[in-house]
C-alpha atoms as a PDB file:
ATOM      1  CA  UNK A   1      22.858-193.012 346.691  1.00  0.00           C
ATOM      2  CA  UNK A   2      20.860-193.161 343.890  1.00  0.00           C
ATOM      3  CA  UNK A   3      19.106-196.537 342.433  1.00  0.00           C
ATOM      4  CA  UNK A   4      20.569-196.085 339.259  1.00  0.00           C
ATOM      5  CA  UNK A   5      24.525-195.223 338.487  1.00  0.00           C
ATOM      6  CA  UNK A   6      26.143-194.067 335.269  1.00  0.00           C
ATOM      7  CA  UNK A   7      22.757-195.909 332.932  1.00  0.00           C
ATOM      8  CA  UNK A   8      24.774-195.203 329.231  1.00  0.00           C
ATOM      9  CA  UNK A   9      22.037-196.691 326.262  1.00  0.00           C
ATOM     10  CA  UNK A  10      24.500-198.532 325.312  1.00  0.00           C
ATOM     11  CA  UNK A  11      27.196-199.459 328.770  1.00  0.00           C
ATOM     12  CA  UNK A  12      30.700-199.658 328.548  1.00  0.00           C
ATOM     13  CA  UNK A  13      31.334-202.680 325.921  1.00  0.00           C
ATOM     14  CA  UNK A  14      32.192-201.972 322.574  1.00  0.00           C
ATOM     15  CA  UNK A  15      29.000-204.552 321.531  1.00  0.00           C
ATOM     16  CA  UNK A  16      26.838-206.878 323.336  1.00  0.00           C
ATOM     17  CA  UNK A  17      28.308-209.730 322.529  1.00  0.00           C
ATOM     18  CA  UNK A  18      32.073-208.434 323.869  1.00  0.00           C
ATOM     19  CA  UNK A  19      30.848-210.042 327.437  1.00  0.00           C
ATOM     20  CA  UNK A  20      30.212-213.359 325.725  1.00  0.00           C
ATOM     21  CA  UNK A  21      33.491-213.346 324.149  1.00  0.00           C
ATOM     22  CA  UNK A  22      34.967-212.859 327.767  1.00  0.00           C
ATOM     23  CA  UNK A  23      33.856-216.017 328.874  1.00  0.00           C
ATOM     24  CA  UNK A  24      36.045-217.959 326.316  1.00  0.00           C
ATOM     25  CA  UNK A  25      38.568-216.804 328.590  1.00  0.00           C
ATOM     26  CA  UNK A  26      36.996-217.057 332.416  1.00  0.00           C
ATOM     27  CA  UNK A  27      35.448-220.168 331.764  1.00  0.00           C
ATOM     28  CA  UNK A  28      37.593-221.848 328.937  1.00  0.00           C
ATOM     29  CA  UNK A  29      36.148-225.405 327.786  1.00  0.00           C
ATOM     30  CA  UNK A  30      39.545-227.534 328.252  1.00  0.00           C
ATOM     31  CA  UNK A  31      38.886-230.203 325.401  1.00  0.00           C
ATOM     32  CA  UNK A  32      38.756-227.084 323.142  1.00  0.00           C
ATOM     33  CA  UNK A  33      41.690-225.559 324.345  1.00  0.00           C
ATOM     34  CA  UNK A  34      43.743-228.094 324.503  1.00  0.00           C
ATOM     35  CA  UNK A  35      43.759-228.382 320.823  1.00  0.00           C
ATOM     36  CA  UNK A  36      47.029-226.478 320.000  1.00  0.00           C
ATOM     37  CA  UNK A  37      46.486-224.007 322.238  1.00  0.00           C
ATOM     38  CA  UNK A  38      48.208-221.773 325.024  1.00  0.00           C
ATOM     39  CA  UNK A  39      45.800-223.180 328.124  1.00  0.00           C
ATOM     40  CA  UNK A  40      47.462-221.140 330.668  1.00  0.00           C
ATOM     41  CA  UNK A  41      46.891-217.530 328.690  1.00  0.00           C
ATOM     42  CA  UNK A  42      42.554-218.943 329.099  1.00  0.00           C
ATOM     43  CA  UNK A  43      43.112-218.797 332.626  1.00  0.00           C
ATOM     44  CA  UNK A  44      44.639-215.800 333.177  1.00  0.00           C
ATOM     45  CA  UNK A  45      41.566-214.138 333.088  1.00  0.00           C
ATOM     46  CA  UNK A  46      42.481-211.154 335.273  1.00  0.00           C
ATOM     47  CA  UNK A  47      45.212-209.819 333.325  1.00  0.00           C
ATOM     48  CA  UNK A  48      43.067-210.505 329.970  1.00  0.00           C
ATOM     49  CA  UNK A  49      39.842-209.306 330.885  1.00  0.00           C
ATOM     50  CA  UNK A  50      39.052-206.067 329.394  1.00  0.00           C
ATOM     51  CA  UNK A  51      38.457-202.453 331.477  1.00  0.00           C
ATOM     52  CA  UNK A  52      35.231-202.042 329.390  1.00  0.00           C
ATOM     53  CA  UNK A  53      34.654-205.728 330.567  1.00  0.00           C
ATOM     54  CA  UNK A  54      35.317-204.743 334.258  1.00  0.00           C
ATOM     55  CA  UNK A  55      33.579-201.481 334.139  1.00  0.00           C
ATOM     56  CA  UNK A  56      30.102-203.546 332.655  1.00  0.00           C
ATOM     57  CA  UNK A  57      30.227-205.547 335.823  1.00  0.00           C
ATOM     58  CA  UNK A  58      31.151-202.788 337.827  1.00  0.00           C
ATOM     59  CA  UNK A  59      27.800-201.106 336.822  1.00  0.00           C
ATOM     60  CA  UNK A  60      25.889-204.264 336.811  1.00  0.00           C
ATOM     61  CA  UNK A  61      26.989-205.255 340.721  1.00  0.00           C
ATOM     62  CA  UNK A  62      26.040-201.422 341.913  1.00  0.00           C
ATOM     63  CA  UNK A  63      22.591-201.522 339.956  1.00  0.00           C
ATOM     64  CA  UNK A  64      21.010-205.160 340.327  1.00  0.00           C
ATOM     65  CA  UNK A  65      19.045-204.719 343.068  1.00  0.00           C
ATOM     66  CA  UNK A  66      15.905-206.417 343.947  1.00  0.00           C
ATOM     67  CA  UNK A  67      14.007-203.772 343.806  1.00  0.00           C
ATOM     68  CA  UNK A  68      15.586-202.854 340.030  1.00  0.00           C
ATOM     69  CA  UNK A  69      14.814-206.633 339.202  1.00  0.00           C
ATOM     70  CA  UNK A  70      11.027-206.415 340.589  1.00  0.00           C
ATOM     71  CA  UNK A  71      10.546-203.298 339.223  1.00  0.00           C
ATOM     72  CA  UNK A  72      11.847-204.680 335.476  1.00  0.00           C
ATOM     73  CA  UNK A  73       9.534-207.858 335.881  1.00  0.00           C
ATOM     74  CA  UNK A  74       6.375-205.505 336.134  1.00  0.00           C
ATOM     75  CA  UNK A  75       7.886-203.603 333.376  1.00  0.00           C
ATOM     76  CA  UNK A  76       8.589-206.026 330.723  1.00  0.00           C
ATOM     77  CA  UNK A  77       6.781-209.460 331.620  1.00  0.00           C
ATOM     78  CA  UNK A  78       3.350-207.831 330.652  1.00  0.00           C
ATOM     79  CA  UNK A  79       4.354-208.658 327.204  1.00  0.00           C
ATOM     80  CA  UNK A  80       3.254-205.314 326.090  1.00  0.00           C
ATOM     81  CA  UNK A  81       5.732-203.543 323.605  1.00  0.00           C
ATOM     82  CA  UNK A  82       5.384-205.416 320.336  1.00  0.00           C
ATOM     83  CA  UNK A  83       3.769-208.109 318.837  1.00  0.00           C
ATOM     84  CA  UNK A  84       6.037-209.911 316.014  1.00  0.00           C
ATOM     85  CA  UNK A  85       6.056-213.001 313.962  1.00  0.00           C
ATOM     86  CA  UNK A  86       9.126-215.359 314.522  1.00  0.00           C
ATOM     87  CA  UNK A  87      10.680-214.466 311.394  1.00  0.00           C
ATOM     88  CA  UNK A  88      10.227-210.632 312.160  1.00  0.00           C
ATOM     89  CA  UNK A  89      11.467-210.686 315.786  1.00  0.00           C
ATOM     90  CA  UNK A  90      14.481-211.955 314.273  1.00  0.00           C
ATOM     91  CA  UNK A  91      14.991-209.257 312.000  1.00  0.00           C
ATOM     92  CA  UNK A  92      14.411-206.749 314.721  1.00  0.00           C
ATOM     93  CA  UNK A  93      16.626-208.796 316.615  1.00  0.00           C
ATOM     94  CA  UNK A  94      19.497-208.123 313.798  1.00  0.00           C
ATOM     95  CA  UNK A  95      19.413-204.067 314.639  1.00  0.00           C
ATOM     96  CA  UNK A  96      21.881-205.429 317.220  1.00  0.00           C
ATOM     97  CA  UNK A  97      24.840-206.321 314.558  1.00  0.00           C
ATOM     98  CA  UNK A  98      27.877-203.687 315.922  1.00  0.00           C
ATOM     99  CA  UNK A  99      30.085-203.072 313.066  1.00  0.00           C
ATOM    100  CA  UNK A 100      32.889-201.793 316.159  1.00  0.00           C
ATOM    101  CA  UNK A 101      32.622-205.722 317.038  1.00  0.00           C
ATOM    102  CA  UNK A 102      36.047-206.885 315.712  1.00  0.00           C
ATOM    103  CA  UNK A 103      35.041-210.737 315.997  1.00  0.00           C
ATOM    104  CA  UNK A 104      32.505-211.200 313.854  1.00  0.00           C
ATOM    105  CA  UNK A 105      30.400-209.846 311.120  1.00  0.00           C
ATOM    106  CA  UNK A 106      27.360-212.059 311.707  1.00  0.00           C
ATOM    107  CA  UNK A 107      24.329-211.046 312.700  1.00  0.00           C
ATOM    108  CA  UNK A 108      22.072-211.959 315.661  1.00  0.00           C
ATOM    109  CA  UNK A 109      20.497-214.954 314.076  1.00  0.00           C
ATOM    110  CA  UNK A 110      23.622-216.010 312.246  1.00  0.00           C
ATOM    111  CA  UNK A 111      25.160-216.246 315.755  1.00  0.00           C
ATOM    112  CA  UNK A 112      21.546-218.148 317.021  1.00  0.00           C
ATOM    113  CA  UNK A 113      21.870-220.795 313.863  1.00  0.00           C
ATOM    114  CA  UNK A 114      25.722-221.713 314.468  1.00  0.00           C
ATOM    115  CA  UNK A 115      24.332-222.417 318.214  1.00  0.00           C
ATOM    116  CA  UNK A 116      20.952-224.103 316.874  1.00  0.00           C
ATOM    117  CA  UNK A 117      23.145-226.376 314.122  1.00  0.00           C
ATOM    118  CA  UNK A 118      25.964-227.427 316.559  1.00  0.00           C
ATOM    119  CA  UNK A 119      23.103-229.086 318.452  1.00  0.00           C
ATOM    120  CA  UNK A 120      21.171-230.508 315.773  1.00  0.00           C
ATOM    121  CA  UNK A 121      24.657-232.149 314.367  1.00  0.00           C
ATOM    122  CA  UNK A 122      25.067-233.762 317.558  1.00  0.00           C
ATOM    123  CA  UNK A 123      21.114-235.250 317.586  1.00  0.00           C
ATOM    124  CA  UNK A 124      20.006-233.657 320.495  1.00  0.00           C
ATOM    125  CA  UNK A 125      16.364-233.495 320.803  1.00  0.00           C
ATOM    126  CA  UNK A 126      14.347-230.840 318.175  1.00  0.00           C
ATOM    127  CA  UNK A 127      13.769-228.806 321.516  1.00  0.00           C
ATOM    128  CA  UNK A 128      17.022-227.975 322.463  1.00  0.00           C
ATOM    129  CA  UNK A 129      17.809-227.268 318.561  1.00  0.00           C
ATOM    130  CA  UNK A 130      14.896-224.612 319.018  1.00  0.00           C
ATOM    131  CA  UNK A 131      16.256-223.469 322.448  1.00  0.00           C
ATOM    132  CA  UNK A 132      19.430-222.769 321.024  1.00  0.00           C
ATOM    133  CA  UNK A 133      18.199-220.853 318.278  1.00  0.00           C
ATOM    134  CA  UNK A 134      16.077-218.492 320.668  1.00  0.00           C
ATOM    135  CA  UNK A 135      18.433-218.431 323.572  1.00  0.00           C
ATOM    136  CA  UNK A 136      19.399-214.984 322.810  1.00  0.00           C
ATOM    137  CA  UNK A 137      16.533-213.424 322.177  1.00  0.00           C
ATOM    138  CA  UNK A 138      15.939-211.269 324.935  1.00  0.00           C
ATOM    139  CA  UNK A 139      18.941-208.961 324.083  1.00  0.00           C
ATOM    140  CA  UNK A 140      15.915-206.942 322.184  1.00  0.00           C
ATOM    141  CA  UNK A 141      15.954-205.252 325.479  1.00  0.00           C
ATOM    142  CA  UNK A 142      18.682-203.557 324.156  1.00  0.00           C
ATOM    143  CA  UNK A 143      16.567-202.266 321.274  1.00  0.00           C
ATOM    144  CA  UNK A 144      14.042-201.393 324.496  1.00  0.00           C
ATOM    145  CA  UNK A 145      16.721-199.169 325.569  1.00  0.00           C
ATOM    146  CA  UNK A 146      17.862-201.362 328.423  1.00  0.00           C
ATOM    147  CA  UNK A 147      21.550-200.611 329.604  1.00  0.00           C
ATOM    148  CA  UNK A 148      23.980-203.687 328.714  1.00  0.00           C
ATOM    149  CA  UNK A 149      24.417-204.655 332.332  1.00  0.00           C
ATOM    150  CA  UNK A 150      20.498-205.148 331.870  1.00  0.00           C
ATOM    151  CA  UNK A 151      20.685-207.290 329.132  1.00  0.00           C
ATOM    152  CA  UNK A 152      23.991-209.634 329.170  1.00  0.00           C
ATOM    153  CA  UNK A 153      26.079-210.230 331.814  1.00  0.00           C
ATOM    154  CA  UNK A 154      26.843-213.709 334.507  1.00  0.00           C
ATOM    155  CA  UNK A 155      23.081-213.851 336.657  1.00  0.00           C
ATOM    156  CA  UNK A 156      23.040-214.610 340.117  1.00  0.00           C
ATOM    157  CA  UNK A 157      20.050-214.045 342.780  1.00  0.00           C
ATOM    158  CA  UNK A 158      19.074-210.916 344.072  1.00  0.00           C
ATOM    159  CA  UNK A 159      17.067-210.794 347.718  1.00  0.00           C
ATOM    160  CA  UNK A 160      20.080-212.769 349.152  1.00  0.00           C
ATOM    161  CA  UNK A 161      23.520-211.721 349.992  1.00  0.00           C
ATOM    162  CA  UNK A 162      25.972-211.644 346.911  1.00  0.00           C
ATOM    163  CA  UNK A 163      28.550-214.671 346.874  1.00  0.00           C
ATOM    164  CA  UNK A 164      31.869-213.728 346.479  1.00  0.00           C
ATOM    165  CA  UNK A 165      32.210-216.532 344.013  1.00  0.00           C
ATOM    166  CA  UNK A 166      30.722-213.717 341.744  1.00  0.00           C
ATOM    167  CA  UNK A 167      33.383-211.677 339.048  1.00  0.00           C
ATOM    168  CA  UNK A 168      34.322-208.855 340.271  1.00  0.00           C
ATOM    169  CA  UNK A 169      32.431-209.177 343.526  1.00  0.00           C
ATOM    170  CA  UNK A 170      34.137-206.128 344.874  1.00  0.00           C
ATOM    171  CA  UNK A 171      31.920-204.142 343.227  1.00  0.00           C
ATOM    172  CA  UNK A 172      28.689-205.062 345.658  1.00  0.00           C
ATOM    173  CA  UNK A 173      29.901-202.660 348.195  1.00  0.00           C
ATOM    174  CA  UNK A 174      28.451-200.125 346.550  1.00  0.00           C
ATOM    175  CA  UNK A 175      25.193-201.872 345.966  1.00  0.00           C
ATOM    176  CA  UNK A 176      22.566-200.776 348.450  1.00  0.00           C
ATOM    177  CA  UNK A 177      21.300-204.376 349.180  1.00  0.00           C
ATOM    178  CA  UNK A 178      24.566-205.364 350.240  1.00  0.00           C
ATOM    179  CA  UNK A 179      24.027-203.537 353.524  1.00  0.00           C
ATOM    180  CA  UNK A 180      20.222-204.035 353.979  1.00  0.00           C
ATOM    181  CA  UNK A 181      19.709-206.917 356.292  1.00  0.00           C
ATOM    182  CA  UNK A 182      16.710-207.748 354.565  1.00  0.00           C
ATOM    183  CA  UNK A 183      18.828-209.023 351.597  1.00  0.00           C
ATOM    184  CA  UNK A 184      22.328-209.311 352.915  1.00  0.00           C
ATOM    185  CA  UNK A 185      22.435-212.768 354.869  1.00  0.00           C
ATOM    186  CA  UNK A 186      23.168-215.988 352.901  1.00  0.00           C
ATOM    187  CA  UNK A 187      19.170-216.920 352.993  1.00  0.00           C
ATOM    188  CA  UNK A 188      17.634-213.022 352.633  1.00  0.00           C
ATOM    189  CA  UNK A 189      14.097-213.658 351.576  1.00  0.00           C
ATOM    190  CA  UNK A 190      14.383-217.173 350.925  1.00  0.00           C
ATOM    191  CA  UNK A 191      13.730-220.773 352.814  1.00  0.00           C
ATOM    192  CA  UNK A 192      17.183-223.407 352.357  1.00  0.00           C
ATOM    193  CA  UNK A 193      16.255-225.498 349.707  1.00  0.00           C
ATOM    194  CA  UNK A 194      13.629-223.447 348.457  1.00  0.00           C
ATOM    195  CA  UNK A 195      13.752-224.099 344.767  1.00  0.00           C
ATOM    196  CA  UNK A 196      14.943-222.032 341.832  1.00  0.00           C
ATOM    197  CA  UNK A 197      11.376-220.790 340.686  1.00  0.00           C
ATOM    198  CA  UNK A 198      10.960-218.939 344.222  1.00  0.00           C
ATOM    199  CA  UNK A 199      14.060-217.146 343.500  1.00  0.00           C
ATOM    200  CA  UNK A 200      14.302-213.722 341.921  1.00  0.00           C
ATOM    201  CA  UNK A 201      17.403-213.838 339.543  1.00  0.00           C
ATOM    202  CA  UNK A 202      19.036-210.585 337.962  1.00  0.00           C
ATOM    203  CA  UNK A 203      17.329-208.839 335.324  1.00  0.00           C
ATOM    204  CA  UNK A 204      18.672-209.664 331.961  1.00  0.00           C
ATOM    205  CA  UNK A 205      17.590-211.432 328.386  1.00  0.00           C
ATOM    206  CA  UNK A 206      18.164-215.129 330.076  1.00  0.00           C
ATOM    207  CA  UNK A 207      15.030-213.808 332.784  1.00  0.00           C
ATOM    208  CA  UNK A 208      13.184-212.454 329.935  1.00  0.00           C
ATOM    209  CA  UNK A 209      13.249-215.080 327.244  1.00  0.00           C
ATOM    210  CA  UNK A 210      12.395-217.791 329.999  1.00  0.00           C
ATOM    211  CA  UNK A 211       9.308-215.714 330.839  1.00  0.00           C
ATOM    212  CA  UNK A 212       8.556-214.967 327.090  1.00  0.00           C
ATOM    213  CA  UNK A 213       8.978-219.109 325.907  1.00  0.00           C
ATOM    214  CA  UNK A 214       7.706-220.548 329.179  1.00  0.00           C
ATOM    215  CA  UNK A 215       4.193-221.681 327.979  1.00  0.00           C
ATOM    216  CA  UNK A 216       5.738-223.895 324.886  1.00  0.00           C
ATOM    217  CA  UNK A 217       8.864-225.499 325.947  1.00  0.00           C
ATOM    218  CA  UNK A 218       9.807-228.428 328.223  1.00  0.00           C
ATOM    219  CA  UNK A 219      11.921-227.860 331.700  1.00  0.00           C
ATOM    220  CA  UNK A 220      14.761-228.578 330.628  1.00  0.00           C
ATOM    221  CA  UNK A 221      14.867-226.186 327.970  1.00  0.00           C
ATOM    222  CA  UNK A 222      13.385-223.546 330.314  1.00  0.00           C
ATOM    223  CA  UNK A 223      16.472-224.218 332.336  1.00  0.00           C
ATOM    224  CA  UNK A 224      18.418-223.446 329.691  1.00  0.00           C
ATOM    225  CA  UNK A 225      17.227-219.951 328.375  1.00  0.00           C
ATOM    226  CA  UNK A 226      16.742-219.037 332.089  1.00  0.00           C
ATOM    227  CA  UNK A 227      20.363-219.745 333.613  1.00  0.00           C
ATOM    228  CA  UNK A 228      22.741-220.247 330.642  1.00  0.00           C
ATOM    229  CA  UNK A 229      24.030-216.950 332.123  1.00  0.00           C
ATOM    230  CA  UNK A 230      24.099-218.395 335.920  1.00  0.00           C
ATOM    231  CA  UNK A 231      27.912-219.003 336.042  1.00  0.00           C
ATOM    232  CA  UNK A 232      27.678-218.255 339.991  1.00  0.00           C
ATOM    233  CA  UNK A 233      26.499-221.982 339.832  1.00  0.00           C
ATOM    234  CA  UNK A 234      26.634-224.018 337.454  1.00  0.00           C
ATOM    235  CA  UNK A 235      30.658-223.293 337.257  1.00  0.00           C
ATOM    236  CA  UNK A 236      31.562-222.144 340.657  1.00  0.00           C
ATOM    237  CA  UNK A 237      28.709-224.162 343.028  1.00  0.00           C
ATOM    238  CA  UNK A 238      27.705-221.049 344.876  1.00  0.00           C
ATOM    239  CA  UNK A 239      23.681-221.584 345.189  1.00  0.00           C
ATOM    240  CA  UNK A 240      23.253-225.259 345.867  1.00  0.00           C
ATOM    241  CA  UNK A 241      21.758-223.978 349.561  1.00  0.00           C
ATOM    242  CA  UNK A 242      19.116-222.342 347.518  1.00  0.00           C
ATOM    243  CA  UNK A 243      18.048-225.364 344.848  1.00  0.00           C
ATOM    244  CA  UNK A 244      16.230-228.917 345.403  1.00  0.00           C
ATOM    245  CA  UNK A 245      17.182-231.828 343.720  1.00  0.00           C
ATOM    246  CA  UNK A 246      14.615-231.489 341.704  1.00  0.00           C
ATOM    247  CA  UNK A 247      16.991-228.242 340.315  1.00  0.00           C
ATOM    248  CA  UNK A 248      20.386-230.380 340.445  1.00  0.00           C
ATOM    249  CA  UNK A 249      18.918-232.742 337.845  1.00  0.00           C
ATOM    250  CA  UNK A 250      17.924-229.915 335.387  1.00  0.00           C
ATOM    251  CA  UNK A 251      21.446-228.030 335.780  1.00  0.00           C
ATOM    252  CA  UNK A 252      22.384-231.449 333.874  1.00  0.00           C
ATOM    253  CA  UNK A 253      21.088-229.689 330.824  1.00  0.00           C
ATOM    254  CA  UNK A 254      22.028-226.207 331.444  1.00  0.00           C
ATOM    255  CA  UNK A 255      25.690-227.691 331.442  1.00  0.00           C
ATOM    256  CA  UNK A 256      24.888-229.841 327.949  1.00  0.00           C
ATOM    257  CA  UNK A 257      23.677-227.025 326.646  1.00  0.00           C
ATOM    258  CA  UNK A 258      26.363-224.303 327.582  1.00  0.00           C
ATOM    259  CA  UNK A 259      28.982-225.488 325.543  1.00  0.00           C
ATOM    260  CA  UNK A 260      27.403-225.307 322.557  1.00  0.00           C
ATOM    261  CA  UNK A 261      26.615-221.367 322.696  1.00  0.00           C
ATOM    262  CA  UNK A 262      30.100-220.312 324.288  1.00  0.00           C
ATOM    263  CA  UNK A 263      32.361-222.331 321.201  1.00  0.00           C
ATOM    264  CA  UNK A 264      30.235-222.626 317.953  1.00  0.00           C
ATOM    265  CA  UNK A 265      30.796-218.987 316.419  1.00  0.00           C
ATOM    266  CA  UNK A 266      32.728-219.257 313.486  1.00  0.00           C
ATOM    267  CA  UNK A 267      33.132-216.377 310.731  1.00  0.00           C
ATOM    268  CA  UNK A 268      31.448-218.767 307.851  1.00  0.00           C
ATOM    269  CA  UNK A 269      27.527-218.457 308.153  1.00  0.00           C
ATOM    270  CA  UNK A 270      25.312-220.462 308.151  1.00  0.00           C
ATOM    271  CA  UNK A 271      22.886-221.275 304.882  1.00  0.00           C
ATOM    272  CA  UNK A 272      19.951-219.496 305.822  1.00  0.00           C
ATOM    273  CA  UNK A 273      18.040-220.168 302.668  1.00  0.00           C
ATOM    274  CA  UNK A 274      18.813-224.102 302.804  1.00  0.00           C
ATOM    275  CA  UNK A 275      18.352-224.359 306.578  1.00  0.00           C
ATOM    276  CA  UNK A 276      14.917-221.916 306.866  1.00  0.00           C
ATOM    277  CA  UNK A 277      12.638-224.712 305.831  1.00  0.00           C
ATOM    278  CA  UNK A 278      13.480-227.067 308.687  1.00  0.00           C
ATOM    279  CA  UNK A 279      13.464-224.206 310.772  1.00  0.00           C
ATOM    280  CA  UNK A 280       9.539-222.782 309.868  1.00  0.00           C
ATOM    281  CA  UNK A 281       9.067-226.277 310.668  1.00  0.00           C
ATOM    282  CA  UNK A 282      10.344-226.500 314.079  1.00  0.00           C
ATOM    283  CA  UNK A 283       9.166-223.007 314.573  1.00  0.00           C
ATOM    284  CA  UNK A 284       5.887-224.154 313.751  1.00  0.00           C
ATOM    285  CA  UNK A 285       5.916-227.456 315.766  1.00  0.00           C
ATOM    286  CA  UNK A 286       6.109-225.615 319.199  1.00  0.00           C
ATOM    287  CA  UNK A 287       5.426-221.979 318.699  1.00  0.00           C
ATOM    288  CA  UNK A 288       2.334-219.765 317.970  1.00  0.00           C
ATOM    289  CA  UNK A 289       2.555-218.105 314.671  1.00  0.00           C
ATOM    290  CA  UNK A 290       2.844-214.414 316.674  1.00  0.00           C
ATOM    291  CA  UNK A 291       5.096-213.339 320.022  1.00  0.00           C
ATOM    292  CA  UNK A 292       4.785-211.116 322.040  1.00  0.00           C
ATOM    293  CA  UNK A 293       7.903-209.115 323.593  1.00  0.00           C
END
């Protein structure tokens, strides 16, 4: 079988951001719900979900292997393919807007500053109003050429067997590390209790922002871009054998945080021209003036 199966530019979802939508209904926020809602329509996720939905993570499961992730790392974490101010990776970042998306009209950094502001309102610290205005950022890989099941998409490990706490976890029969002993045993390649940052996670824009930020922001926040996307654990448990305390304490921030990108779209944008001053500011506070992607 070959490493790579069915790799369409563009994957099986009508836009990028169709997979993000899908977790208002796998992982509905109750509170939100509740508010005049039909609560028991959220959680029937398996006769809502999508068949472009099920086909992304059908690719994604056969593909993600730890070879495909190590391979990507040496690829992309040289930092090699463009060098961009702030203010122009977000415009190169807004080549992503998909006018078949029927949920919204905004654009990438309209999405990033409904995020950014929903944090800010609540007084959280300036760094997590930054993190949420750059947690997205790695879906350039899209504009890389990536395939969407390399770009968005729940993470998990690789190097260790899949957990069947995973969607669609069916689908890892047909991935080649699911029957290599190497990688198919609860541990694989790792020690119990080894600790997050000795743990390869699947290739995607939460791995490659982390990478990209890593030198400027504070843990927390780096826990943030890197697993917002890690719904194997931070919803479902599956990878405590795998984390310290050290990463149960930070996972206190990746859940603060996750609420705040899965319910603040809203079809009125943001201000940009009122809000962009405070924002060259912040920029400015903890970023170089230049980054490299």
């Amino acid at each position: 079988m070959s490493q790579i199966s069915n790799t369409q530019n563009q994957g099986p979802l009508n836009s990028i951001d169709e997979w993000e939508d899908d977790l208002l209904v796998r992982y509905p926020d109750a509170d939100t719900i509740a508010a005049g809602r039909d609560t028991e329509a959220y959680r029937d996720y398996e006769n809502n979900l999508k068949d472009s939905v099920r086909e992304f993570y059908r690719l994604q499961h056969i593909n993600q292997t730890y070879d495909f992730v190590l391979q990507k790392k040496e690829e992309y974490l040289k930092f090699d393919k463009k060098e961009m101010s702030v203010w122009d990776a977000f415009d190169f970042l807004n080549q992503l807007v998909d006018d078949s998306d029927p949920d919204t009209d905004l654009d990438q950094l309209q999405h990033l500053l409904q995020t950014s502001e929903a944090i800010r309102a609540d007084g959280r610290p300036d760094w997590m109003v930054l993190t949420g205005l750059f947690h997205d950022m790695g879906k350039v890989l899209c504009l890389f050429g990536e395939p969407q099941w390399a770009v968005v998409g729940d993470s998990y490990p690789v190097g260790c067997a899949f957990s069947d706490k995973i969607i669609f976890s069916e689908y890892f029969d047909l991935n080649k590390d699911h029957h290599d002993p190497r990688y198919n045993t609860k541990y694989g390649i790792y020690e119990p209790n080894c600790g997050l940052d000795n743990v390869h996670m699947t290739w995607g824009h939460d791995e490659y922002v982390y990478h990209m930020l890593k030198p400027y922001l504070p843990e927390p926040a780096l826990y943030m871009l890197r697993y917002h996307s890690f719904y194997p654990q931070h919803r479902e448990n599956a990878y405590s054998h795998l984390m310290t305390p050290h990463d149960h304490q930070l996972f206190k921030a990746v859940n603060q945080f996750n609420p705040y990108d899965l319910y603040s779209k809203s079809p009125v944008p943001p201000n940009w021209k009122e809000l962009r001053p405070y924002y060259e500011d912040l920029v400015a506070k903890y970023l170089p003036s230049t980054l490299k992607f």
